[in-house]
C-alpha atoms as a PDB file:
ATOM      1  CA  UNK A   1      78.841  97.286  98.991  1.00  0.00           C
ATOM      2  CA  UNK A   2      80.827  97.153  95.784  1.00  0.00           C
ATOM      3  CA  UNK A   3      84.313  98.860  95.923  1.00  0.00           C
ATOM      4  CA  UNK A   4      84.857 102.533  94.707  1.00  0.00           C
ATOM      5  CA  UNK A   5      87.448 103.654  92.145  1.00  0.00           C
ATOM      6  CA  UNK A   6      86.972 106.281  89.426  1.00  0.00           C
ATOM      7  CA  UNK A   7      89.792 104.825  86.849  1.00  0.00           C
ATOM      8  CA  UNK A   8      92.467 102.354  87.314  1.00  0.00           C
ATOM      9  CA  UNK A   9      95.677 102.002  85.530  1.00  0.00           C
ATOM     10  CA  UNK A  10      97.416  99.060  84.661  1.00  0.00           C
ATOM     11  CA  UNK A  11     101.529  99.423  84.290  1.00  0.00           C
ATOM     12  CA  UNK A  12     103.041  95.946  83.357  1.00  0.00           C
ATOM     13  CA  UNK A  13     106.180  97.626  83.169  1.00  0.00           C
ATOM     14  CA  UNK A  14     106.531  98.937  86.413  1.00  0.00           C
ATOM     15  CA  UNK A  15     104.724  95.569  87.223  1.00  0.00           C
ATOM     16  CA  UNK A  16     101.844  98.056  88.967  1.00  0.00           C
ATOM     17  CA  UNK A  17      97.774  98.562  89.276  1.00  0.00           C
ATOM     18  CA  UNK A  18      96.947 102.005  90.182  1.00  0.00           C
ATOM     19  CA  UNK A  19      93.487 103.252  91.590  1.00  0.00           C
ATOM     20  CA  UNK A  20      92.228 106.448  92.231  1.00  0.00           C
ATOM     21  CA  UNK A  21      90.121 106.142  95.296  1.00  0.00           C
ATOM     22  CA  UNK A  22      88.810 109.829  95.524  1.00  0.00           C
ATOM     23  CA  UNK A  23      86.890 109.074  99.174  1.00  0.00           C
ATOM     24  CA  UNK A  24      90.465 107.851 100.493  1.00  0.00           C
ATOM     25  CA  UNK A  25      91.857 109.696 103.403  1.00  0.00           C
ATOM     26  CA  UNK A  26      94.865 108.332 105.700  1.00  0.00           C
ATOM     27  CA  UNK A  27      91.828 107.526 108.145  1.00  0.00           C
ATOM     28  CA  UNK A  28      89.718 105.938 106.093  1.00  0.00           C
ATOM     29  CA  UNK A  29      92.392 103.790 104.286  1.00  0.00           C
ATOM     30  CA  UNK A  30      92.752 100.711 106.368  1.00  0.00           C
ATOM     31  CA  UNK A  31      88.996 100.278 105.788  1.00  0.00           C
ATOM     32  CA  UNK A  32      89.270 100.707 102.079  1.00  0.00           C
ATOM     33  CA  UNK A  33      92.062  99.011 101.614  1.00  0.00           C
ATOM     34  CA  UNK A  34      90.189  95.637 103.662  1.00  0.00           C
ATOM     35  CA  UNK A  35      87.059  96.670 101.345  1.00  0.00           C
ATOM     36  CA  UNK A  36      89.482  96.281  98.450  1.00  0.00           C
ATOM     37  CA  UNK A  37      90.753  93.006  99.322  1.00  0.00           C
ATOM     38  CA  UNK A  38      87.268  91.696 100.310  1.00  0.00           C
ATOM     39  CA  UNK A  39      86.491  92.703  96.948  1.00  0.00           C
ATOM     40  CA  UNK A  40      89.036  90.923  94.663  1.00  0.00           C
ATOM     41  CA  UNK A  41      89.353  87.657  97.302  1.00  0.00           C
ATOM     42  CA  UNK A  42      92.471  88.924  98.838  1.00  0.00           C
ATOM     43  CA  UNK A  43      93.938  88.697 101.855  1.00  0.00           C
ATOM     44  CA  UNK A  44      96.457  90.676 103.938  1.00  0.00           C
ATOM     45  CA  UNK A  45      99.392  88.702 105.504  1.00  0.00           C
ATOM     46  CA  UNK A  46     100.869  91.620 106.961  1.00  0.00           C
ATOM     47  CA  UNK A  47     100.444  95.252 107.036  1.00  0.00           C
ATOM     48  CA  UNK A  48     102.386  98.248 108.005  1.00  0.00           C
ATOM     49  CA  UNK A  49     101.246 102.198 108.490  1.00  0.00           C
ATOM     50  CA  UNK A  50     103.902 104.867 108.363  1.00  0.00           C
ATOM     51  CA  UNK A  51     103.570 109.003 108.278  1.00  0.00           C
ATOM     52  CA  UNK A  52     101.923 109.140 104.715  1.00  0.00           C
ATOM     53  CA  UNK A  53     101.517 105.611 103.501  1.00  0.00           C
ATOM     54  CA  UNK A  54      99.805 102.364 104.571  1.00  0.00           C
ATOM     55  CA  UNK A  55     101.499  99.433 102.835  1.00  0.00           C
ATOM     56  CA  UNK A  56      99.852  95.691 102.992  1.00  0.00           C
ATOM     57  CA  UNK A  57     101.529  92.478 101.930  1.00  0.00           C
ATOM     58  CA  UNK A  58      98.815  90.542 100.464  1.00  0.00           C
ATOM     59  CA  UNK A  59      97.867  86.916  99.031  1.00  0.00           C
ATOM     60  CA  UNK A  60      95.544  86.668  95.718  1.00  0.00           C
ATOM     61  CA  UNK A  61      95.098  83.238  94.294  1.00  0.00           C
ATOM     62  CA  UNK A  62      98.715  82.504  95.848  1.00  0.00           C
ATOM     63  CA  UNK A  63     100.342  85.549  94.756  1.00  0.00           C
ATOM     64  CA  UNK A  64     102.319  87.736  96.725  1.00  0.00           C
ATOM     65  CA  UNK A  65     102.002  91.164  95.870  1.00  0.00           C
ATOM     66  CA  UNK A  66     101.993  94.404  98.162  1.00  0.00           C
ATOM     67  CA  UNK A  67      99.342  96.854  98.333  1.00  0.00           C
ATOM     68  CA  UNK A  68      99.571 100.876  98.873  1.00  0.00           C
ATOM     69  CA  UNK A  69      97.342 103.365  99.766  1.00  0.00           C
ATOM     70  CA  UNK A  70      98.676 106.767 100.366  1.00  0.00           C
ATOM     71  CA  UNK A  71      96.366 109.617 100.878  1.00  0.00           C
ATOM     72  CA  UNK A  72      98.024 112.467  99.390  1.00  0.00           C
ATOM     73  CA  UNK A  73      97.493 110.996  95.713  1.00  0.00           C
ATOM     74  CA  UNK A  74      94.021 109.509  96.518  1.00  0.00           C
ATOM     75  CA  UNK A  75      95.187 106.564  94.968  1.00  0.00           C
ATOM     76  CA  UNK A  76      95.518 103.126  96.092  1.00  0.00           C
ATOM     77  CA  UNK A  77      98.157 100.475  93.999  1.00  0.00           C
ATOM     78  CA  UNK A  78      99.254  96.819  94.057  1.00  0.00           C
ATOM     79  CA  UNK A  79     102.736  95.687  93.123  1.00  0.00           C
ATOM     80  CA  UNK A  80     104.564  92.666  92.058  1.00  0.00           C
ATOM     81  CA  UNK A  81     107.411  91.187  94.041  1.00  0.00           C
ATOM     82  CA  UNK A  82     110.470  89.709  92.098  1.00  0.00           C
ATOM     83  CA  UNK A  83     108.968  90.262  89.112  1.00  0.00           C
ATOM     84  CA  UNK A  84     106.250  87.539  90.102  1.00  0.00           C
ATOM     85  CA  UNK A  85     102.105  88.488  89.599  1.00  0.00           C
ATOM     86  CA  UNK A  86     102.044  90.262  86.313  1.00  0.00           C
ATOM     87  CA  UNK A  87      99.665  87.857  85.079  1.00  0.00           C
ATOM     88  CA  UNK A  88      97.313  88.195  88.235  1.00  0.00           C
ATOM     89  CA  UNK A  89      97.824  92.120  87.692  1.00  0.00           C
ATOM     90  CA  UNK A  90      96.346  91.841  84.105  1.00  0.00           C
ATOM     91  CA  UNK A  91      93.633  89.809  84.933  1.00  0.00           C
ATOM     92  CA  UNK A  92      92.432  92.317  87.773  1.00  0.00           C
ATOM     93  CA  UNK A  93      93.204  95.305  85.058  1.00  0.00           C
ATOM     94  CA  UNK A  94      90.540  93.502  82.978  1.00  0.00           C
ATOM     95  CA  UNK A  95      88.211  92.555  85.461  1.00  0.00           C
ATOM     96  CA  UNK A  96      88.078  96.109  87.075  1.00  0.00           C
ATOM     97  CA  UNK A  97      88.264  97.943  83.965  1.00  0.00           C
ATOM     98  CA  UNK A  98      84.529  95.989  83.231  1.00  0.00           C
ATOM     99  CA  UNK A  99      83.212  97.924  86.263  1.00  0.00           C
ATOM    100  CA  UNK A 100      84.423 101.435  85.533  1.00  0.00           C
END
């Protein structure tokens, strides 16, 4: 099953990709957010759930970045660390953009 987003935006700036995830709900979000992963070739190192937000430190192609899903915004983002994983951001950007 391919992974469902209705837009995406990339913020090199804020060294962010947000994804609106319209079906996400704080229930559903764990699953989403492992459907996510599954679907880039990511993995999750560690993750963390608090009142409103899950949070997931993650591993793509041996970048660290963390990944948020909070259900109030329906959205779902990854983040660079340190200023580390623009690149990897960009390429994602691009490679999701081709499936909206």
């Amino acid at each position: 099953m391919a992974f469902l987003f209705s837009s995406l935006d990339f913020q090199p700036d804020e060294g962010r990709l947000v994804l609106s995830v319209p079906a996400l709900d704080f229930d559903n979000a764990p699953d989403l957010m492992a459907q996510f992963l599954s679907h880039i070739g990511a993995s999750a190192n560690e993750t963390q759930t608090d009142a409103d937000i899950h949070t997931w430190l993650v591993d793509f192609e041996g970048c660290r970045l963390m990944l948020r899903a909070e259900h109030y915004s329906a959205a779902m983002w990854l983040e660079t660390l340190d200023g580390a994983g623009n690149e990897e951001l960009a390429f994602l950007a691009n490679w999701l953009g081709k499936s909206l």
